[in-house]
Structures are given as structure tokens and as C-alpha cells.
N, C-alpha and C. Protein backbone atom coordinates (compact mmCIF):
# COMPACT_ATOMS: atom_id res chain seq x y z
N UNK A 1 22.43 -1.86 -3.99
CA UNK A 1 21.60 -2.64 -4.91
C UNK A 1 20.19 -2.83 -4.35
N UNK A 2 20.15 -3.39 -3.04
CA UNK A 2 18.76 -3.28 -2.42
C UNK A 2 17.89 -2.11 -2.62
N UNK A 3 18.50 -0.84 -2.10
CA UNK A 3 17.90 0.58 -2.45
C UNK A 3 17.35 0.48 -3.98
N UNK A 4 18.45 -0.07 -4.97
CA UNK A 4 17.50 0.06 -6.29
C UNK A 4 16.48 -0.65 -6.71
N UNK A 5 15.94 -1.67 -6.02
CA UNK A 5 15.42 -2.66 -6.13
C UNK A 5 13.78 -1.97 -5.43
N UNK A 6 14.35 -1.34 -4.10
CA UNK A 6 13.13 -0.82 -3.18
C UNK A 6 12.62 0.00 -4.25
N UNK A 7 13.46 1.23 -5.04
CA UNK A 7 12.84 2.26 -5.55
C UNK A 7 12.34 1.77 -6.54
N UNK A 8 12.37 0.74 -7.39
CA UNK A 8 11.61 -0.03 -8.66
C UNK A 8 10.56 -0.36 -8.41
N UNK A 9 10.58 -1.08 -7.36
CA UNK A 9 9.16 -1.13 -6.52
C UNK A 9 8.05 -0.29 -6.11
N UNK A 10 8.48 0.41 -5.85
CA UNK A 10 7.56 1.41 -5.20
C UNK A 10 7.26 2.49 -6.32
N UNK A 11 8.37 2.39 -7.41
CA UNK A 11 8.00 3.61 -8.21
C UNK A 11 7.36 2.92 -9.12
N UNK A 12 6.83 1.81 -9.46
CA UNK A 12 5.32 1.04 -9.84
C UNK A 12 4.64 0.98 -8.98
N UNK A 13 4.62 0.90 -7.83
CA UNK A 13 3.25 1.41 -7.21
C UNK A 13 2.78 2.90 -6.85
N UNK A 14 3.81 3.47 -7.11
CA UNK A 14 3.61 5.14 -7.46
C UNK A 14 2.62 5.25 -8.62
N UNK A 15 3.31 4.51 -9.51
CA UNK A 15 2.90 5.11 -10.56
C UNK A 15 1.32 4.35 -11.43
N UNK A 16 1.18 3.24 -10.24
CA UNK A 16 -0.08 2.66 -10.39
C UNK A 16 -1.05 3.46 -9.60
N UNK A 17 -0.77 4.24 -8.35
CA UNK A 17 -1.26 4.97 -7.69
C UNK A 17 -2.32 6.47 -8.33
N UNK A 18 -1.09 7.05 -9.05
CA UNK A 18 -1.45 7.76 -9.91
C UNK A 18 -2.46 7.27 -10.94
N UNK A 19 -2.47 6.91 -11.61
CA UNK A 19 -3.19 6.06 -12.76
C UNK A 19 -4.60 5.70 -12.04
N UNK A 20 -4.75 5.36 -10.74
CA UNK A 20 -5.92 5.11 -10.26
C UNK A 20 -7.11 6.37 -10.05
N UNK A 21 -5.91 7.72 -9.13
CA UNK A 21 -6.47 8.71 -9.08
C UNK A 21 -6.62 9.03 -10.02
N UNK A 22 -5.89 9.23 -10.96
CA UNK A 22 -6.56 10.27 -12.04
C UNK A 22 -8.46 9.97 -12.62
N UNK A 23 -8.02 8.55 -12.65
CA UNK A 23 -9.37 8.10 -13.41
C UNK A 23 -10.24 8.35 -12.18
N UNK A 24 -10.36 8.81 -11.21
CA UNK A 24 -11.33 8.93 -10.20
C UNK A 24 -11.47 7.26 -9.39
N UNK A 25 -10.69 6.71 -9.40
CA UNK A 25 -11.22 4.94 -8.97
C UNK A 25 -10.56 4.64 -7.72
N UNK A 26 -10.37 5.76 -6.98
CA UNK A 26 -9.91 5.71 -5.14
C UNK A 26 -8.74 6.71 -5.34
N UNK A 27 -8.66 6.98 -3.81
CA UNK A 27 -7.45 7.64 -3.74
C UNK A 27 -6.06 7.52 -4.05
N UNK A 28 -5.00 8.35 -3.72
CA UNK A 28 -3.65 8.26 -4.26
C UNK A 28 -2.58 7.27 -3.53
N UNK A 29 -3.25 5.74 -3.82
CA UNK A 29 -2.80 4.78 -2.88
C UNK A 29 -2.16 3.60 -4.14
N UNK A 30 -0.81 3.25 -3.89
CA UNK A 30 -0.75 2.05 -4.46
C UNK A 30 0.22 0.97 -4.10
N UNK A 31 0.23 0.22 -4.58
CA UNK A 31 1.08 -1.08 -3.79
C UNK A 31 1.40 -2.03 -4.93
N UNK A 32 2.73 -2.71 -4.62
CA UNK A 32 3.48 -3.39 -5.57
C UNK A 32 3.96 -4.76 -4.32
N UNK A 33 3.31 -5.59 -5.05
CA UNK A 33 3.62 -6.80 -4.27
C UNK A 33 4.85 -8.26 -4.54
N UNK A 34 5.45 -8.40 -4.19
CA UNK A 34 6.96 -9.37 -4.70
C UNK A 34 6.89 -10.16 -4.09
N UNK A 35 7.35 -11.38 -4.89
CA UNK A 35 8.32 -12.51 -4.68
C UNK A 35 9.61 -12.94 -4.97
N UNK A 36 10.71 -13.10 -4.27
CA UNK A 36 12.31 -13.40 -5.01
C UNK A 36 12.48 -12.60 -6.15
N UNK A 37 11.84 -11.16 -5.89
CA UNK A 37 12.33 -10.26 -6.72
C UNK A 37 11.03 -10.11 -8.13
N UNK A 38 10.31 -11.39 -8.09
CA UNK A 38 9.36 -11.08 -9.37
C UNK A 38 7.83 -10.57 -8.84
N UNK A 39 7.79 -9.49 -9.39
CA UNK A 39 6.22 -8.83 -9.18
C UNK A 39 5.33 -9.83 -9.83
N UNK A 40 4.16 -9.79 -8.14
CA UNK A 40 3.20 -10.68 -8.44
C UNK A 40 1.80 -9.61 -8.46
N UNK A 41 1.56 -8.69 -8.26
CA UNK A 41 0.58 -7.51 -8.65
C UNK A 41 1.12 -6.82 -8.39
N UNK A 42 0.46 -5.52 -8.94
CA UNK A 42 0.93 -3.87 -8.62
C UNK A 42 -0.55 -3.35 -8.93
N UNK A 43 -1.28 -2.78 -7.79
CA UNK A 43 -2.60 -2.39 -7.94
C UNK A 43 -2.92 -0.47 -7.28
N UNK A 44 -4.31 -0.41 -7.57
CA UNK A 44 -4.25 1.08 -6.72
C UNK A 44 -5.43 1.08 -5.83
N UNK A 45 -6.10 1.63 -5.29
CA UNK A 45 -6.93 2.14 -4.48
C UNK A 45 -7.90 1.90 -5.42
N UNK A 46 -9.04 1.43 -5.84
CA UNK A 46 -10.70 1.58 -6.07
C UNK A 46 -11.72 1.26 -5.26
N UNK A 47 -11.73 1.65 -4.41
CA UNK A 47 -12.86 1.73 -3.45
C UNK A 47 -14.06 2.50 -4.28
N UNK A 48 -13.96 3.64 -4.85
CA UNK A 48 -14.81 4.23 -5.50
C UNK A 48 -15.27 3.73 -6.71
N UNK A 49 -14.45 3.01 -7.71
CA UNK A 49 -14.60 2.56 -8.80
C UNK A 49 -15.63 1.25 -8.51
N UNK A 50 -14.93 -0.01 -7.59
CA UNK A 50 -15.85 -1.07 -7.20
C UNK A 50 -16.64 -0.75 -5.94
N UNK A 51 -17.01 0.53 -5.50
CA UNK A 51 -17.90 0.50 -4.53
C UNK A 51 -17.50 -0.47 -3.63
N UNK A 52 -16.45 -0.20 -2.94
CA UNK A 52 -15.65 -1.34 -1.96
C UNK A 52 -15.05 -0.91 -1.17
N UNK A 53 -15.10 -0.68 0.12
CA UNK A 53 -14.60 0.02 1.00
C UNK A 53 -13.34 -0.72 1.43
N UNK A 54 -13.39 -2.11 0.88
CA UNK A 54 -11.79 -2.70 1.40
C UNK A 54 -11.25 -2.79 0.28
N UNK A 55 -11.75 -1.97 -0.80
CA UNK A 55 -10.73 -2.51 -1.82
C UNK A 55 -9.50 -1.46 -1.81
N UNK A 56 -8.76 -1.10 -0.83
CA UNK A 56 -7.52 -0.67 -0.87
C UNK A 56 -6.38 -1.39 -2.01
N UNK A 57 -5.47 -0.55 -2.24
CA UNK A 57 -4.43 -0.84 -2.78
C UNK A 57 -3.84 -2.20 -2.20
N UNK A 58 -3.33 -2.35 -1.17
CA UNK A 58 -2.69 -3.78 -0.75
C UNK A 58 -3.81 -4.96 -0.65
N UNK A 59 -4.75 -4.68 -0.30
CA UNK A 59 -5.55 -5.39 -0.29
C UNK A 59 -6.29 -5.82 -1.61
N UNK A 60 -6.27 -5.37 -2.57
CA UNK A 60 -6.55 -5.88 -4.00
C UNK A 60 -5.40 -6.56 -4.46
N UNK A 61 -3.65 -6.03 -4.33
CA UNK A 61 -2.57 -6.76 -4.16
C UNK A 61 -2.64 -8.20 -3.73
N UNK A 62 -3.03 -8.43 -2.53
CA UNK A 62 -2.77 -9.54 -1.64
C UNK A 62 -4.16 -10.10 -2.47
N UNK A 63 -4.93 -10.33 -2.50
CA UNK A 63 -5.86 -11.04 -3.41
C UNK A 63 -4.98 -11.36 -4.82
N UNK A 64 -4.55 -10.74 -5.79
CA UNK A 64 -4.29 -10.83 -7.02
C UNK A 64 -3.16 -11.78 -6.54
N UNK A 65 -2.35 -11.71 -5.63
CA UNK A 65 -0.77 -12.31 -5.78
C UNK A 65 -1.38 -13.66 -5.45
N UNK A 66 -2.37 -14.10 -4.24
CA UNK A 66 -2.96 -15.30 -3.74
C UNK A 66 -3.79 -15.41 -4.96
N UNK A 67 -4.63 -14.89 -5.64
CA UNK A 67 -5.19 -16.04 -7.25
C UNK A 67 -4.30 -16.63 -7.72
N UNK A 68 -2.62 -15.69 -7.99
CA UNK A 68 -1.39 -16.21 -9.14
C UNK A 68 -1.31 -17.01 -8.25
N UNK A 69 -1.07 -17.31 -7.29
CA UNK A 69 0.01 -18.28 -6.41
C UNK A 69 -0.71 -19.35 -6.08
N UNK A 70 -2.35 -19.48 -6.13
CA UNK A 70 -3.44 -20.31 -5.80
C UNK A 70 -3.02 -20.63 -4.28
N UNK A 71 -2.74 -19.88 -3.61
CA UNK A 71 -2.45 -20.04 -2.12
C UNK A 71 -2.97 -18.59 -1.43
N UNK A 72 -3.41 -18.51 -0.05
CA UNK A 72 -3.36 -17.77 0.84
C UNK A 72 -2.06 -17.55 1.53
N UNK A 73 -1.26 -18.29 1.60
CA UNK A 73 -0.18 -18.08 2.01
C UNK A 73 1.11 -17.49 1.63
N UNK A 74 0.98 -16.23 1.57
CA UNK A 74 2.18 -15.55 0.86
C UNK A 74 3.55 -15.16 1.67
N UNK A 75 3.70 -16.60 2.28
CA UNK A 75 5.30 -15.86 2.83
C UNK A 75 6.66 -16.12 1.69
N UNK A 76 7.51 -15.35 1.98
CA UNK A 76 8.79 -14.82 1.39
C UNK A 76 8.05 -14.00 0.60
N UNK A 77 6.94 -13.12 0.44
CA UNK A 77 6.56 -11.94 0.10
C UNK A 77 7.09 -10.83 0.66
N UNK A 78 7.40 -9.97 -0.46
CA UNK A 78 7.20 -8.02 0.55
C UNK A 78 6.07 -7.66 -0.41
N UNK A 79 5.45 -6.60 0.42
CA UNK A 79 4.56 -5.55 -0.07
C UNK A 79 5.21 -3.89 -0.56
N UNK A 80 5.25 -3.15 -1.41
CA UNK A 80 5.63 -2.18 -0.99
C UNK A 80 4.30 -1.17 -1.41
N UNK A 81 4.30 -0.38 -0.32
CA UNK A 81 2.76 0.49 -0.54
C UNK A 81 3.56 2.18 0.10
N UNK A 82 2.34 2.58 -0.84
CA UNK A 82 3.06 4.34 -1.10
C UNK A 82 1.93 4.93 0.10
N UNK A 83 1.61 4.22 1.05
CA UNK A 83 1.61 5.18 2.38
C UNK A 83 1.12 3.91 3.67
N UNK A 84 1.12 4.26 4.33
CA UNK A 84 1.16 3.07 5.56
C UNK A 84 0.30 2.26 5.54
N UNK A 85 0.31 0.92 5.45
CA UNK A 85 -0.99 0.20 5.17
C UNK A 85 -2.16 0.66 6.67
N UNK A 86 -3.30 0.83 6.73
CA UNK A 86 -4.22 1.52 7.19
C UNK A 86 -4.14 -0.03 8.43
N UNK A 87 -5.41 -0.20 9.13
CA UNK A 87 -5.29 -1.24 10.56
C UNK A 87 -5.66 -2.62 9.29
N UNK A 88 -6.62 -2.51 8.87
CA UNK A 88 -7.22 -3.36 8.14
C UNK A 88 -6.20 -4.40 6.86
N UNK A 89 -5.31 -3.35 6.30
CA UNK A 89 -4.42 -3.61 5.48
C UNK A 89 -3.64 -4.15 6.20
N UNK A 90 -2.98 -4.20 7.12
CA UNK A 90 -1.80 -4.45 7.95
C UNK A 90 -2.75 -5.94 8.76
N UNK A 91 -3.48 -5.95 9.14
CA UNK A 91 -4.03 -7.13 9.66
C UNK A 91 -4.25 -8.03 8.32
N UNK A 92 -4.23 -7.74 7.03
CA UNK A 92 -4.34 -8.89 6.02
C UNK A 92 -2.94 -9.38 5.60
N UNK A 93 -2.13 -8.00 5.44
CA UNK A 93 -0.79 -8.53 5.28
C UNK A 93 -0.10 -9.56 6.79
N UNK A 94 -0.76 -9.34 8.00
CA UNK A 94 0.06 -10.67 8.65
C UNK A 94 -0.52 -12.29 8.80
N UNK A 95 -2.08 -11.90 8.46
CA UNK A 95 -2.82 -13.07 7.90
C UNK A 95 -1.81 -13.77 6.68
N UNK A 96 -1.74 -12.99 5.55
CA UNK A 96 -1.52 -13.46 4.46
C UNK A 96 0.41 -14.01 4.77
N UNK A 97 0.30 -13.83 5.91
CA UNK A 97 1.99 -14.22 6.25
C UNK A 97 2.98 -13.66 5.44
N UNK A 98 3.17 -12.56 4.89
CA UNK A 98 3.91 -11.44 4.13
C UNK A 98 5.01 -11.59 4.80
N UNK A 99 6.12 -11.82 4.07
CA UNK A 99 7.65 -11.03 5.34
C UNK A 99 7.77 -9.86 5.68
N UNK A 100 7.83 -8.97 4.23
CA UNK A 100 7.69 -7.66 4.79
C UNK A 100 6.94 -6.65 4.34
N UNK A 101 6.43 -5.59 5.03
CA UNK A 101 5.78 -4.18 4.76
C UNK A 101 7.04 -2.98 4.15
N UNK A 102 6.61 -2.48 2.99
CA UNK A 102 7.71 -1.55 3.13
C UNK A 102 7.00 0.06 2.28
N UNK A 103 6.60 0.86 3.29
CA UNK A 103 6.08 2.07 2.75
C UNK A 103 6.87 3.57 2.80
N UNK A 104 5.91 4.36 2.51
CA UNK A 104 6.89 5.34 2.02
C UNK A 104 5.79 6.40 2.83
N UNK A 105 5.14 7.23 2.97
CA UNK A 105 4.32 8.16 3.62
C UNK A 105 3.74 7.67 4.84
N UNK A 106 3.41 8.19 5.72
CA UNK A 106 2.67 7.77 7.46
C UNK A 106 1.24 8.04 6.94
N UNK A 107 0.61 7.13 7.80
CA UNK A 107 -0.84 7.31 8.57
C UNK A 107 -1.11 8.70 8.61
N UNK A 108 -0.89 9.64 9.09
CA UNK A 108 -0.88 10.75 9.64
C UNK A 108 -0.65 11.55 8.34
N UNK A 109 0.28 11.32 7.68
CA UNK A 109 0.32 12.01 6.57
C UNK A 109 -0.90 11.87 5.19
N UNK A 110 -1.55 11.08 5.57
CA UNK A 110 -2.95 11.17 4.42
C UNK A 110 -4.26 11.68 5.17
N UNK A 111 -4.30 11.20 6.75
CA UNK A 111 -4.94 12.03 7.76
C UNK A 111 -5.41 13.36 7.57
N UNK A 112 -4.12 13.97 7.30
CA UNK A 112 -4.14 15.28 7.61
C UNK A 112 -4.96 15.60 6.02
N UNK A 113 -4.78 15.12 5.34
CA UNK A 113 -5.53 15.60 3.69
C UNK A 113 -7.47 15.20 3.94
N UNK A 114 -8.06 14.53 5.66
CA UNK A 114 -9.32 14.11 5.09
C UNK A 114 -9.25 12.68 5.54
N UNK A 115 -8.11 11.82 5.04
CA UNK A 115 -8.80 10.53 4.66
C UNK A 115 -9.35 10.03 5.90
N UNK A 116 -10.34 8.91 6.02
CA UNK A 116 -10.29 8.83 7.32
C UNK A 116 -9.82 7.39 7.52
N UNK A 117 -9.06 7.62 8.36
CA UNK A 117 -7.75 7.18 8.84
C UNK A 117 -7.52 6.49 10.52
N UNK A 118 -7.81 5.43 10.51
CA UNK A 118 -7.41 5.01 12.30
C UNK A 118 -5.90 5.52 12.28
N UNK A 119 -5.81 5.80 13.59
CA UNK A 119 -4.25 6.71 13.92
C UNK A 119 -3.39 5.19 14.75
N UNK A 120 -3.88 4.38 13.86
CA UNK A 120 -2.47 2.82 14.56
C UNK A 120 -1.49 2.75 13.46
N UNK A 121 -0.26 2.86 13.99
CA UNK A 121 0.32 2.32 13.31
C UNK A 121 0.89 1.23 12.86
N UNK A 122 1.31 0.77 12.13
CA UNK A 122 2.16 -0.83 11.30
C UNK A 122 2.81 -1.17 13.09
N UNK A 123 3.74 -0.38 12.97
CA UNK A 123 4.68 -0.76 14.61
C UNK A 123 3.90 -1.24 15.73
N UNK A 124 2.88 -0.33 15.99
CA UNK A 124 2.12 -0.74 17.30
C UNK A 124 1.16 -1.64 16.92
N UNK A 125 0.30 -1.93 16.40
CA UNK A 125 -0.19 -3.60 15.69
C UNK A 125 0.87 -4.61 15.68
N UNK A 126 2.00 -4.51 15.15
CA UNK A 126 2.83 -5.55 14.99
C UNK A 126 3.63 -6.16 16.66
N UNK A 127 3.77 -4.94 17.64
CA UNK A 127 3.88 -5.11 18.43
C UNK A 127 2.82 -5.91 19.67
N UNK A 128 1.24 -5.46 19.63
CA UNK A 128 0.54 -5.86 20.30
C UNK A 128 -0.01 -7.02 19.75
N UNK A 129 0.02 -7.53 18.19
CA UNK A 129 -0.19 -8.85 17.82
C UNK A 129 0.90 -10.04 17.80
N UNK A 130 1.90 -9.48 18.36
CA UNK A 130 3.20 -10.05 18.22
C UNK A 130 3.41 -10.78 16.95
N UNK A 131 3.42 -9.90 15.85
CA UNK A 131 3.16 -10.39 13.84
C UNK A 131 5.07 -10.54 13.96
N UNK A 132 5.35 -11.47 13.05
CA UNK A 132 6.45 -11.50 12.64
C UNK A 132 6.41 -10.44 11.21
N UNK A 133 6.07 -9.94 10.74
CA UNK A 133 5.82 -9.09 10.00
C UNK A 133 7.20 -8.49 10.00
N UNK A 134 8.00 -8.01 8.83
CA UNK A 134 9.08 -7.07 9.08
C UNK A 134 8.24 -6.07 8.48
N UNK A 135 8.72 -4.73 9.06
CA UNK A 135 8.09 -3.02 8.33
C UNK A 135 9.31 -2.02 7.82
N UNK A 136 9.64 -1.46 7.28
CA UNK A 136 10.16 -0.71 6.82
C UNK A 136 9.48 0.74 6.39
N UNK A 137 9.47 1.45 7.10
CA UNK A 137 8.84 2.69 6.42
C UNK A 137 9.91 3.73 5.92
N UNK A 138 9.38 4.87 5.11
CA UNK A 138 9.81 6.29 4.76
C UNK A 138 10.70 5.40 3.71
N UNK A 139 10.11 4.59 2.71
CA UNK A 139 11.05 3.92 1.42
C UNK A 139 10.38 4.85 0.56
N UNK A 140 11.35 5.55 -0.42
CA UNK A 140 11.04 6.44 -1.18
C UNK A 140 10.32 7.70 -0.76
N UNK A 141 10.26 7.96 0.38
CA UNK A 141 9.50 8.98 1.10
C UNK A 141 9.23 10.01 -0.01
N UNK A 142 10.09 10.48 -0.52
CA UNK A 142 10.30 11.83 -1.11
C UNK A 142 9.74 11.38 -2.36
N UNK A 143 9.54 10.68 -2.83
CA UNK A 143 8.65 10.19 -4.53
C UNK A 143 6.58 10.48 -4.00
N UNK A 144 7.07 9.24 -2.47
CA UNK A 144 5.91 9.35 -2.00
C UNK A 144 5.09 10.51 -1.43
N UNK A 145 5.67 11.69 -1.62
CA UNK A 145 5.20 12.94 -0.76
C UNK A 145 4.90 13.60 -2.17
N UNK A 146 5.63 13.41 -2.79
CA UNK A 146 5.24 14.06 -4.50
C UNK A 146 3.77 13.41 -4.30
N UNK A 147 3.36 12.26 -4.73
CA UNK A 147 2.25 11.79 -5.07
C UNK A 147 1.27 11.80 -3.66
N UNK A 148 0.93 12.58 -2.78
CA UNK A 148 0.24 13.11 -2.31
C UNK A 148 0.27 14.40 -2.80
N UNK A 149 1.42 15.23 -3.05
CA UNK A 149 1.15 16.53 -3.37
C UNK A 149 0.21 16.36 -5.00
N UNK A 150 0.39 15.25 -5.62
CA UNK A 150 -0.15 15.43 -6.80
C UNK A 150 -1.77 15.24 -6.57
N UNK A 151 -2.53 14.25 -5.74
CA UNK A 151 -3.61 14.27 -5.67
C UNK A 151 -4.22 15.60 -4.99
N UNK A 152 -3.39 16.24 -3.98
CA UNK A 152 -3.73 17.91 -3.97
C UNK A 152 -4.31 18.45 -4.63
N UNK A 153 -3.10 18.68 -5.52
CA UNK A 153 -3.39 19.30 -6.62
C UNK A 153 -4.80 19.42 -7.66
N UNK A 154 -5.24 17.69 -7.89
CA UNK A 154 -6.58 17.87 -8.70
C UNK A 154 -7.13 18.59 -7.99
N UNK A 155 -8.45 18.50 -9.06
CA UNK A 155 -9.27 19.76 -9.03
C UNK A 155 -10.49 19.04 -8.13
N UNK A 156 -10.41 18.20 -8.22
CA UNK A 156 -11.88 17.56 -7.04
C UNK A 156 -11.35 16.92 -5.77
N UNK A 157 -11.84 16.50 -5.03
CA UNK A 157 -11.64 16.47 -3.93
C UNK A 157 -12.46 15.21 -2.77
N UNK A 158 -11.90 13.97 -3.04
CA UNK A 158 -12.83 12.73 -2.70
C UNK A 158 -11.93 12.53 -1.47
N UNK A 159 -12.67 12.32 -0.30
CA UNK A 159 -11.95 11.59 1.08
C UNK A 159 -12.73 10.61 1.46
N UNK A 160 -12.38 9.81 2.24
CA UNK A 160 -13.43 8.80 2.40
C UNK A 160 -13.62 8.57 4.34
């Protein structure tokens, strides 16, 4: 039951992901953010659209869920994001006191397409900040490797 719950998740932020790239409004990034099971955003990547270099997918998440909730404090939250939250992302999600991270593609795996990418991962941050943070990676891996292969695919070609 958990597994179906992860893949509901993530396959709205898949599919918000998509929806972002296509329109050109950031890369093939998206994130679905929960509480006790009820989605409190599901956003994508526009860095390009708002000229915002932090406006990542989780990080437009974690804003939208803290307006609904009128709090900064989002614990008994998960995040689920369709590739590793980047250093920046991962330092807001343990600010924002998140329980857990749960992604589906590596650091390394959007790397290699361009993006530019610090090579830390969720684990080693969480380790050297000592974050109570739980992480979960490679959730939906295989949905999530589609939707890199799909931004491939277009015909233009934005890295940042």
C-alpha cells in the first residue's frame, strides 16, 4: 500500500515536471509535497519562466505548502521530487523541518545531461549537518528515467 501511495506521488510530480518542460519554464524537475497523505503543492522547475535561479521544483513546493499551512514549519511532511533535491533544495527541506525526502533519479544523473549540478548528495549533507531528515531515493526510478529521457528528446536544449 505504501508503494502505491509513493507512486501517486511522484507520478504528479512527474507529470507536473513534464508540463513545466514542455512550456519551456525550467527543466524536467518536479516535486509533490504531502501531509497525512493530503497534497499540499505539486510544482515544476521555472527558473526560466520567473527568471529565478532558486525557483526549483521543491523549492517553489516548500513555499506553496508554508503559504497553505501559514507556517514555516513543515514537519510530518514528505517531499517527493523526480531527481535529487540539488545542495540548496536539500538545505531548505531540513530548514523547513520536512520528515522526509523521497526521489527517484541521482544528482549525477541530470549532471551528466549539462545541468549544473554540485556533486553532494542528500546522504552526505544529511550526514555532515546531522538533519533528521529521512531520504529515500530511486522511488519510481524507472518513471523517473523516462522523464529525463523525455526532456532529451525535445528539440531545444536549455541547461543551466
Amino acid at each position: 500500500m505504501k508503494r502505491a501511495k509513493d507512486r501517486k506521488f511522484m507520478h504528479l510530480a512527474i507529470y507536473k515536471a513534464k508540463e513545466g518542460a514542455r512550456k519551456l519554464w525550467g527543466g524536467p524537475f518536479g516535486a509533490c509535497l504531502v501531509k497525512n497523505g493530503k497534497v499540499l503543492a505539486v510544482t515544476h522547475n521555472s527558473v526560466l519562466k520567473d527568471r529565478d535561479p532558486s525557483a526549483h521544483a521543491e523549492m517553489n513546493a516548500i513555499r506553496k505548502a508554508a503559504q497553505k499551512l501559514k507556517s514555516f514549519d513543515l514537519s510530518g511532511c514528505v517531499i517527493y521530487s523526480t531527481t535529487e533535491p540539488c545542495p540548496m533544495c536539500f538545505a531548505a527541506i531540513h530548514w523547513a523541518r520536512l520528515d522526509r525526502v523521497k526521489y527517484g533519479t541521482s544528482i549525477q544523473d541530470v549532471a551528466k545531461r549539462g545541468f549544473n549540478e554540485l556533486s553532494i548528495s542528500n546522504h552526505l549533507m544529511k550526514r555532515l549537518g546531522k538533519s533528521k531528515v529521512s531520504i529515500q531515493k530511486s522511488v519510481s526510478l524507472k518513471e523517473c528515467q523516462v522523464l529525463l529521457r523525455f526532456w532529451d528528446q525535445l528539440s531545444f536544449k536549455i541547461t543551466y
